[in-house]
C-alpha atoms as a PDB file:
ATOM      1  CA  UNK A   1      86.396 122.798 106.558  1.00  0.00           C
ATOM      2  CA  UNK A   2      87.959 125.218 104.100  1.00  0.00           C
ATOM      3  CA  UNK A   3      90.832 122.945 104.356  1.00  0.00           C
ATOM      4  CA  UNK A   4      89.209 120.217 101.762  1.00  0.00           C
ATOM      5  CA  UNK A   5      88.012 120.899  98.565  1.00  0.00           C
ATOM      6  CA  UNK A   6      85.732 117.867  98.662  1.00  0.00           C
ATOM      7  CA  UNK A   7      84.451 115.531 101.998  1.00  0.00           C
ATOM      8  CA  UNK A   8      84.210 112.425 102.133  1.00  0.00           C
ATOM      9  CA  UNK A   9      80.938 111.755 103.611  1.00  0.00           C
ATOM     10  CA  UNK A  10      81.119 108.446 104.031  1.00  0.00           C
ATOM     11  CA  UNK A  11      84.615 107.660 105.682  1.00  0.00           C
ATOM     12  CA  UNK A  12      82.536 110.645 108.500  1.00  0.00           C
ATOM     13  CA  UNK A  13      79.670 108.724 108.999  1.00  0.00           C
ATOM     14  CA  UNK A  14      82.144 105.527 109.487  1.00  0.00           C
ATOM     15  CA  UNK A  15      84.213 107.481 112.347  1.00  0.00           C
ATOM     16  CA  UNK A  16      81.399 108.898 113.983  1.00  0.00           C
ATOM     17  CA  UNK A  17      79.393 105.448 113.789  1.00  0.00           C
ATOM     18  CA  UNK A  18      82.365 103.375 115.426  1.00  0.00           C
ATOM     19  CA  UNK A  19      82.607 106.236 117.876  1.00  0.00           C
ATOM     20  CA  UNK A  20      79.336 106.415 119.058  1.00  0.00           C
ATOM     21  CA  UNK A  21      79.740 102.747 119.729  1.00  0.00           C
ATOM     22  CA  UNK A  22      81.996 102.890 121.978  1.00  0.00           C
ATOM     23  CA  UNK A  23      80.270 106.441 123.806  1.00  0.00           C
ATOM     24  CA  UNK A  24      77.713 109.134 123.114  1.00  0.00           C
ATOM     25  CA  UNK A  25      80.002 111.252 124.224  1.00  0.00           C
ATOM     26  CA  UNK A  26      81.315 110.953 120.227  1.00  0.00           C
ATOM     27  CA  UNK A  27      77.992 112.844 119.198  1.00  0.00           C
ATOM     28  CA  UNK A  28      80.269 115.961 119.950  1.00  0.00           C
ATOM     29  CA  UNK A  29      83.241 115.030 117.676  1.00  0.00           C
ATOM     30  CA  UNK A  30      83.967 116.959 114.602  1.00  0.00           C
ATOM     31  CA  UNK A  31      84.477 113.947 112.301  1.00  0.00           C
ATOM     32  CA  UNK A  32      85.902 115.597 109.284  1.00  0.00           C
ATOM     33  CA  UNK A  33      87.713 113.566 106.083  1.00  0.00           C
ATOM     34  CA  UNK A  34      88.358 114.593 102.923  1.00  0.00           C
ATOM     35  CA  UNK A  35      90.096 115.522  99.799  1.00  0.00           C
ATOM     36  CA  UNK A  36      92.365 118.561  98.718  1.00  0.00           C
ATOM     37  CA  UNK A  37      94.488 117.979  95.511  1.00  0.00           C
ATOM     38  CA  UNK A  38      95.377 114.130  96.066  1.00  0.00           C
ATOM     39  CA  UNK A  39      95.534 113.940  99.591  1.00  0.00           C
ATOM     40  CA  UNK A  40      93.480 112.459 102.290  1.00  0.00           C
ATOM     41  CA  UNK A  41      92.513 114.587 105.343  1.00  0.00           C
ATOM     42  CA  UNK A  42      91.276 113.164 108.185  1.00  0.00           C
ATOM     43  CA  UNK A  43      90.633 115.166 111.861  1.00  0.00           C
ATOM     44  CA  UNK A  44      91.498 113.104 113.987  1.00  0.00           C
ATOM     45  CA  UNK A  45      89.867 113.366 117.948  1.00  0.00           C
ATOM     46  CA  UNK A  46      92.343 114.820 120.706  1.00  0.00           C
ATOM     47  CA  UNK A  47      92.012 111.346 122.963  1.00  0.00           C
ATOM     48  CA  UNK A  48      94.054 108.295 122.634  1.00  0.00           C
ATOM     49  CA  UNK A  49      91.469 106.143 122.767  1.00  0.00           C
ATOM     50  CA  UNK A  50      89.156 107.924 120.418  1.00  0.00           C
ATOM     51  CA  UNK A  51      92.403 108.143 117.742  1.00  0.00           C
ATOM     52  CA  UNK A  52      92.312 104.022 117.627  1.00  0.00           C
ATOM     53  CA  UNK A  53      88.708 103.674 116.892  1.00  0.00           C
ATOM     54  CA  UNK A  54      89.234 105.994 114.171  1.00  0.00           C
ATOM     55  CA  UNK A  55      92.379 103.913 113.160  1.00  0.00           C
ATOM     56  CA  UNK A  56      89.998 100.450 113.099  1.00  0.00           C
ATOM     57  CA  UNK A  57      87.751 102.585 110.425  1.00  0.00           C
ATOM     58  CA  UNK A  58      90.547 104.160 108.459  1.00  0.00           C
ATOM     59  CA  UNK A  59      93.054 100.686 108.340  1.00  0.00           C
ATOM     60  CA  UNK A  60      91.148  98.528 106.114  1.00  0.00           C
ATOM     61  CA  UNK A  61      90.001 101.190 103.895  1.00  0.00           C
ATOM     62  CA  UNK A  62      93.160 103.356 103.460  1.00  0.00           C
ATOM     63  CA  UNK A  63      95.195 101.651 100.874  1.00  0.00           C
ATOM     64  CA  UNK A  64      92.267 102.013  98.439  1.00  0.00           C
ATOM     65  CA  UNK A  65      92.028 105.303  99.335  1.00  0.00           C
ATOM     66  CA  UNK A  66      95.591 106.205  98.368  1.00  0.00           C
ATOM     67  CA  UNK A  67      95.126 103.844  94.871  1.00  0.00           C
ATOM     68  CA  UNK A  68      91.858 106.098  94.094  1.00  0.00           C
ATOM     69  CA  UNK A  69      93.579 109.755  95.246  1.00  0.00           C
ATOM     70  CA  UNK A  70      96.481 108.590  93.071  1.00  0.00           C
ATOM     71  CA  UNK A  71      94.455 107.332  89.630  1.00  0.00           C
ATOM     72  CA  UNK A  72      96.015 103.283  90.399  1.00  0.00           C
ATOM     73  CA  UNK A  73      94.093 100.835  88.674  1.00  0.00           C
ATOM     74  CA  UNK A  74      95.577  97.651  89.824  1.00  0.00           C
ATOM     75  CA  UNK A  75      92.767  96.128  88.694  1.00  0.00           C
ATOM     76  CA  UNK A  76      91.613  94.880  92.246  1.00  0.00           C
ATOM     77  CA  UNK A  77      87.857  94.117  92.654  1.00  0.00           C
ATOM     78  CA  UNK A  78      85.772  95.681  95.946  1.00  0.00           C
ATOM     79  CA  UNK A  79      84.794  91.721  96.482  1.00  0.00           C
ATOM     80  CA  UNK A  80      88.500  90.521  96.476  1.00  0.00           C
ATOM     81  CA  UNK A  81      89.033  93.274  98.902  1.00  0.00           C
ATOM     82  CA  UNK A  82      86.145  92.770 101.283  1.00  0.00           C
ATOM     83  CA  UNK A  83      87.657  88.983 101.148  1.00  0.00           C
ATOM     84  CA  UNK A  84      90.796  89.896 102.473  1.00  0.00           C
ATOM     85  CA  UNK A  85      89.568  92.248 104.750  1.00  0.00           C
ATOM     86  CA  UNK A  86      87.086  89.760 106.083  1.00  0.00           C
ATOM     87  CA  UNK A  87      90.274  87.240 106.440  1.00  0.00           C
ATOM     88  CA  UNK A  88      92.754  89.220 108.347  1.00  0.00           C
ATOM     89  CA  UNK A  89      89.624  90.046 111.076  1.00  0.00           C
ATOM     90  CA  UNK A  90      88.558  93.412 109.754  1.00  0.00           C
END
């Protein structure tokens, strides 16, 4: 944890959610995201499997991410990108 300055509780409680899903076993992962300086942390699991559940939570949300940690304001809405999310299956 002394690694980030600031979590991001959110993206956690997405991992571990979508990782419970898929076992209990997930109730002992150490979900940790978050910020230092502009860059996103994530720990990731040790499995394969576990790694591409993370990646379903982390795809659709990461190139906001990078637009926030970098100060972009390309002017996109949340709705337009929930609609394109929604469209390519996410």
């Amino acid at each position: 944890l002394n690694v980030v300055d600031r979590r991001c509780t959110g993206l956690e409680v997405a991992l571990h959610s979508r990782s419970l899903s898929a076992t209990p076993m997930a109730a002992l992962s150490r979900a940790v995201a978050g910020i230092r300086d502009s860059s996103l942390i994530v720990n990731f699991p040790g499995s394969v499997k576990a790694v591409k559940e993370y990646w379903e939570v982390l795809e659709p949300v990461l190139n906001h991410a990078v637009d926030l940690l970098s100060e972009r304001d390309d002017g996109v809405l949340h709705s337009d990108m929930a609609k394109e999310a929604n469209a390519n299956g996410h």
